[in-house]
N, C-alpha and C. Protein backbone atom coordinates (compact mmCIF):
# COMPACT_ATOMS: atom_id res chain seq x y z
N UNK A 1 -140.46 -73.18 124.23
CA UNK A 1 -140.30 -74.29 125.15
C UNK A 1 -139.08 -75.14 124.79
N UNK A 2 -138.82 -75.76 123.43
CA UNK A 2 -137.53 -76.11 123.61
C UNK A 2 -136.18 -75.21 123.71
N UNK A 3 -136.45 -73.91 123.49
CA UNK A 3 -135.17 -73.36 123.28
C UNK A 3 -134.72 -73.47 125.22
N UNK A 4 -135.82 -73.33 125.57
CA UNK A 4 -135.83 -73.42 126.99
C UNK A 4 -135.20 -75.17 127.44
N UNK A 5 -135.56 -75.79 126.91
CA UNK A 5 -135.28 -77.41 127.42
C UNK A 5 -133.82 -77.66 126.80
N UNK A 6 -133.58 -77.09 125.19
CA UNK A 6 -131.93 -77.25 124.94
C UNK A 6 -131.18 -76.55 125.85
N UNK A 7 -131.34 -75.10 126.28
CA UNK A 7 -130.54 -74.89 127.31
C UNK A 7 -130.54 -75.85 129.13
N UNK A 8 -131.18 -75.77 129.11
CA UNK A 8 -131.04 -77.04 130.23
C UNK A 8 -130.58 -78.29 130.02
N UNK A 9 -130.56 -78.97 128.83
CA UNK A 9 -129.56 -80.06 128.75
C UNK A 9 -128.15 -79.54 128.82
N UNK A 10 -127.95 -78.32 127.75
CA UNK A 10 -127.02 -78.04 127.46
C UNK A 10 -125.95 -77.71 128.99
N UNK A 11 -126.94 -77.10 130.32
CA UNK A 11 -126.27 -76.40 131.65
C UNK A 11 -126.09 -77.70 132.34
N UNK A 12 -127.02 -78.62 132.03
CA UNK A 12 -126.82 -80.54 132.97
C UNK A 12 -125.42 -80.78 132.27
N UNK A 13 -125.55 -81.05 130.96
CA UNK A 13 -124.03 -81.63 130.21
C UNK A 13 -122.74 -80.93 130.39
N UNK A 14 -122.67 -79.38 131.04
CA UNK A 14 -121.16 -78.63 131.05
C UNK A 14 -120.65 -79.16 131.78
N UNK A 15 -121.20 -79.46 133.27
CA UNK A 15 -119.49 -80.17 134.01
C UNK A 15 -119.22 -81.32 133.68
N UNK A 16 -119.91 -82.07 132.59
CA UNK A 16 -119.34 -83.18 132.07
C UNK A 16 -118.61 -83.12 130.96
N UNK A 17 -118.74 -81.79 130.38
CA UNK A 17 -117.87 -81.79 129.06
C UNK A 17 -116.35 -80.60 129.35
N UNK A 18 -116.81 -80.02 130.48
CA UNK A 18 -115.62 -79.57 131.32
C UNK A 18 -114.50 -80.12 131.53
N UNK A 19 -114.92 -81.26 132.27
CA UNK A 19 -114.28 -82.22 132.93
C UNK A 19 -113.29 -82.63 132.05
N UNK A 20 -114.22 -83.18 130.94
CA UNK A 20 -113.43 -84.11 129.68
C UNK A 20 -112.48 -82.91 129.37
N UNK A 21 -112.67 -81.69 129.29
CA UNK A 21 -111.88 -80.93 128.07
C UNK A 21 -110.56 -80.67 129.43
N UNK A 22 -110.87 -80.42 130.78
CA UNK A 22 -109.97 -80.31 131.46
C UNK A 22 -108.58 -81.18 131.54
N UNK A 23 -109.29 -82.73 131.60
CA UNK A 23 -107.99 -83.70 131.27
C UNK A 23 -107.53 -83.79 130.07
N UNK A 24 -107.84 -83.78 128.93
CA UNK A 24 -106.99 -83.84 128.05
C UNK A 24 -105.86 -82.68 127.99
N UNK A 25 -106.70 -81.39 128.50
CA UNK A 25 -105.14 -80.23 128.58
C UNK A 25 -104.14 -80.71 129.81
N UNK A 26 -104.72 -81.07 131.04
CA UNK A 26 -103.40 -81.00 131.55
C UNK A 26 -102.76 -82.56 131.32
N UNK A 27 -103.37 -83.55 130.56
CA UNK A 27 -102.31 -84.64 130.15
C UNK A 27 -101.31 -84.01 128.81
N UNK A 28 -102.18 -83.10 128.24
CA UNK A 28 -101.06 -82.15 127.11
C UNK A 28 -99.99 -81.81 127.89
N UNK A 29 -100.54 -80.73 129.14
CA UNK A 29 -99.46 -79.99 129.99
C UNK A 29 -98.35 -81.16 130.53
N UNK A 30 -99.08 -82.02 131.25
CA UNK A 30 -97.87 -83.02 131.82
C UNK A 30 -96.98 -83.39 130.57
N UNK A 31 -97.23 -83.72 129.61
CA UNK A 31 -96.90 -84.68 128.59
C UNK A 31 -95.50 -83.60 128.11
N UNK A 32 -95.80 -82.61 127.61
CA UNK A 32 -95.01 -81.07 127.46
C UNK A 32 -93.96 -80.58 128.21
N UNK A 33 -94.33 -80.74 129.50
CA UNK A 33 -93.26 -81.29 130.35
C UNK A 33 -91.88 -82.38 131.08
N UNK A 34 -92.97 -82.94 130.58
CA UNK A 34 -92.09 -84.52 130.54
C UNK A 34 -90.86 -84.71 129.16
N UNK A 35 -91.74 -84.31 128.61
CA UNK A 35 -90.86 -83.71 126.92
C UNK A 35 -89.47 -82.66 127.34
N UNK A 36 -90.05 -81.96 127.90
CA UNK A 36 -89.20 -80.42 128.55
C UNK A 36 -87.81 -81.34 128.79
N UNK A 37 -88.40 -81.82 130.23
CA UNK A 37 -87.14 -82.36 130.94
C UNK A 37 -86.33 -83.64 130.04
N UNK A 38 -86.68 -84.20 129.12
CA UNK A 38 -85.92 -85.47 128.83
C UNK A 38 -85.26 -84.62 127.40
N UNK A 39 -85.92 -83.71 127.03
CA UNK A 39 -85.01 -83.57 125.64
C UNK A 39 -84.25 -82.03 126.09
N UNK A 40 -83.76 -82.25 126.94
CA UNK A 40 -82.41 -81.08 127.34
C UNK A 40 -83.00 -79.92 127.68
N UNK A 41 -84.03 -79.67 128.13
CA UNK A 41 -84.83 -78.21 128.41
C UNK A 41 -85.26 -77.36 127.08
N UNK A 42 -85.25 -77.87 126.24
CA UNK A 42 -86.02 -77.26 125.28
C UNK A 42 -87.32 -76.98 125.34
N UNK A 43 -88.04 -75.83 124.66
CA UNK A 43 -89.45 -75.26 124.88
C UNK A 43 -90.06 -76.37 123.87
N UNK A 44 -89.78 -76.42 122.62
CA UNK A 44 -90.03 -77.08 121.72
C UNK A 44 -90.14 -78.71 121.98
N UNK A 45 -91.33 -79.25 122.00
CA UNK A 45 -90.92 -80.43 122.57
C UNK A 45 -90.66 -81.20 121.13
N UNK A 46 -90.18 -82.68 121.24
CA UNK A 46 -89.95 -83.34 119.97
C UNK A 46 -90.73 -85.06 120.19
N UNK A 47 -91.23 -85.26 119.07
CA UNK A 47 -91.60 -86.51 119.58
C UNK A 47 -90.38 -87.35 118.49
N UNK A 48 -90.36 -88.79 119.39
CA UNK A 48 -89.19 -89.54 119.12
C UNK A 48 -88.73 -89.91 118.04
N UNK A 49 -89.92 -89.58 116.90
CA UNK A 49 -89.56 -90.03 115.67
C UNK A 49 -89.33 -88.78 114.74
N UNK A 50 -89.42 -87.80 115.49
CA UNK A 50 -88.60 -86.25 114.84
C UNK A 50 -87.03 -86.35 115.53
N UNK A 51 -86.67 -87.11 115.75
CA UNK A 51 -85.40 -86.87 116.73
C UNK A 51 -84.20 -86.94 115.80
N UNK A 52 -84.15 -87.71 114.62
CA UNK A 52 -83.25 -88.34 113.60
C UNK A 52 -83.05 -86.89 113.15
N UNK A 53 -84.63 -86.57 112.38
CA UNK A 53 -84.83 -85.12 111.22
C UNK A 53 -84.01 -83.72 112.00
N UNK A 54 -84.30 -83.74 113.87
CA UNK A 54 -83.69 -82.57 114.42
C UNK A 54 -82.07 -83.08 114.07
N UNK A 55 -81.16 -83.97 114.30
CA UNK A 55 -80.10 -84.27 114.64
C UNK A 55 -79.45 -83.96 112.97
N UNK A 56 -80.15 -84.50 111.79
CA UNK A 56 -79.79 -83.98 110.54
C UNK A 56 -79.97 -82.57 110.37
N UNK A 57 -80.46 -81.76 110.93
CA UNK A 57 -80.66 -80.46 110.25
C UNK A 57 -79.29 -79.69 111.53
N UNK A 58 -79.31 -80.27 112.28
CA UNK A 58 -78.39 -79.56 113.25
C UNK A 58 -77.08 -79.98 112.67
N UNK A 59 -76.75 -80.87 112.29
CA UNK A 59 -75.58 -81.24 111.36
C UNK A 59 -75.33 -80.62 110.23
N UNK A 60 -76.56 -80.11 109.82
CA UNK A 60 -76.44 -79.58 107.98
C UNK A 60 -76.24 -77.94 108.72
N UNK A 61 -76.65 -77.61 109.70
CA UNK A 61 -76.23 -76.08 110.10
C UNK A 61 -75.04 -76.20 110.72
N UNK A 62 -74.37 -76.91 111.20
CA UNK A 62 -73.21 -76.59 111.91
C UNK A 62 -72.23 -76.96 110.67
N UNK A 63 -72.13 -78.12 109.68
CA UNK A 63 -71.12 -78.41 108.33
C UNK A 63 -71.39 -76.70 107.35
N UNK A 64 -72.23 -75.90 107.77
CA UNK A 64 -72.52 -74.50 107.20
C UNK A 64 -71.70 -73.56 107.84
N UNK A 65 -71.11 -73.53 108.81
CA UNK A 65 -70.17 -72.24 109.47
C UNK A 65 -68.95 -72.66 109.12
């Protein structure tokens, strides 16, 4: 009897935990995108406080050729 009653909470609670898991990916997806377009079309997105560390290492590879 409960294995029977946990699955029925468990089938009431999925489109609510759906839901939740749905928006957080596509605010990832938007967010990934938004990234895309502002940092020059790169796949790799960067957040703003990696931006210094990318700009030093691209300097330390190009003072290398």
């Amino acid at each position: 009897m409960t294995k029977i009653r946990n699955l029925l909470l468990r089938v009431i609670a999925f489109p609510f935990i759906l839901g939740l898991i749905m928006v957080k990916y596509n605010y990832h997806a938007i967010h990934n995108a938004i990234c895309f377009l502002f940092f020059g079309g790169e796949w790799i997105t960067y957040a703003k406080e990696d931006k210094v560390t990318m700009k030093e290492i691209f300097e330390e590879l190009k003072n290398k050729q």
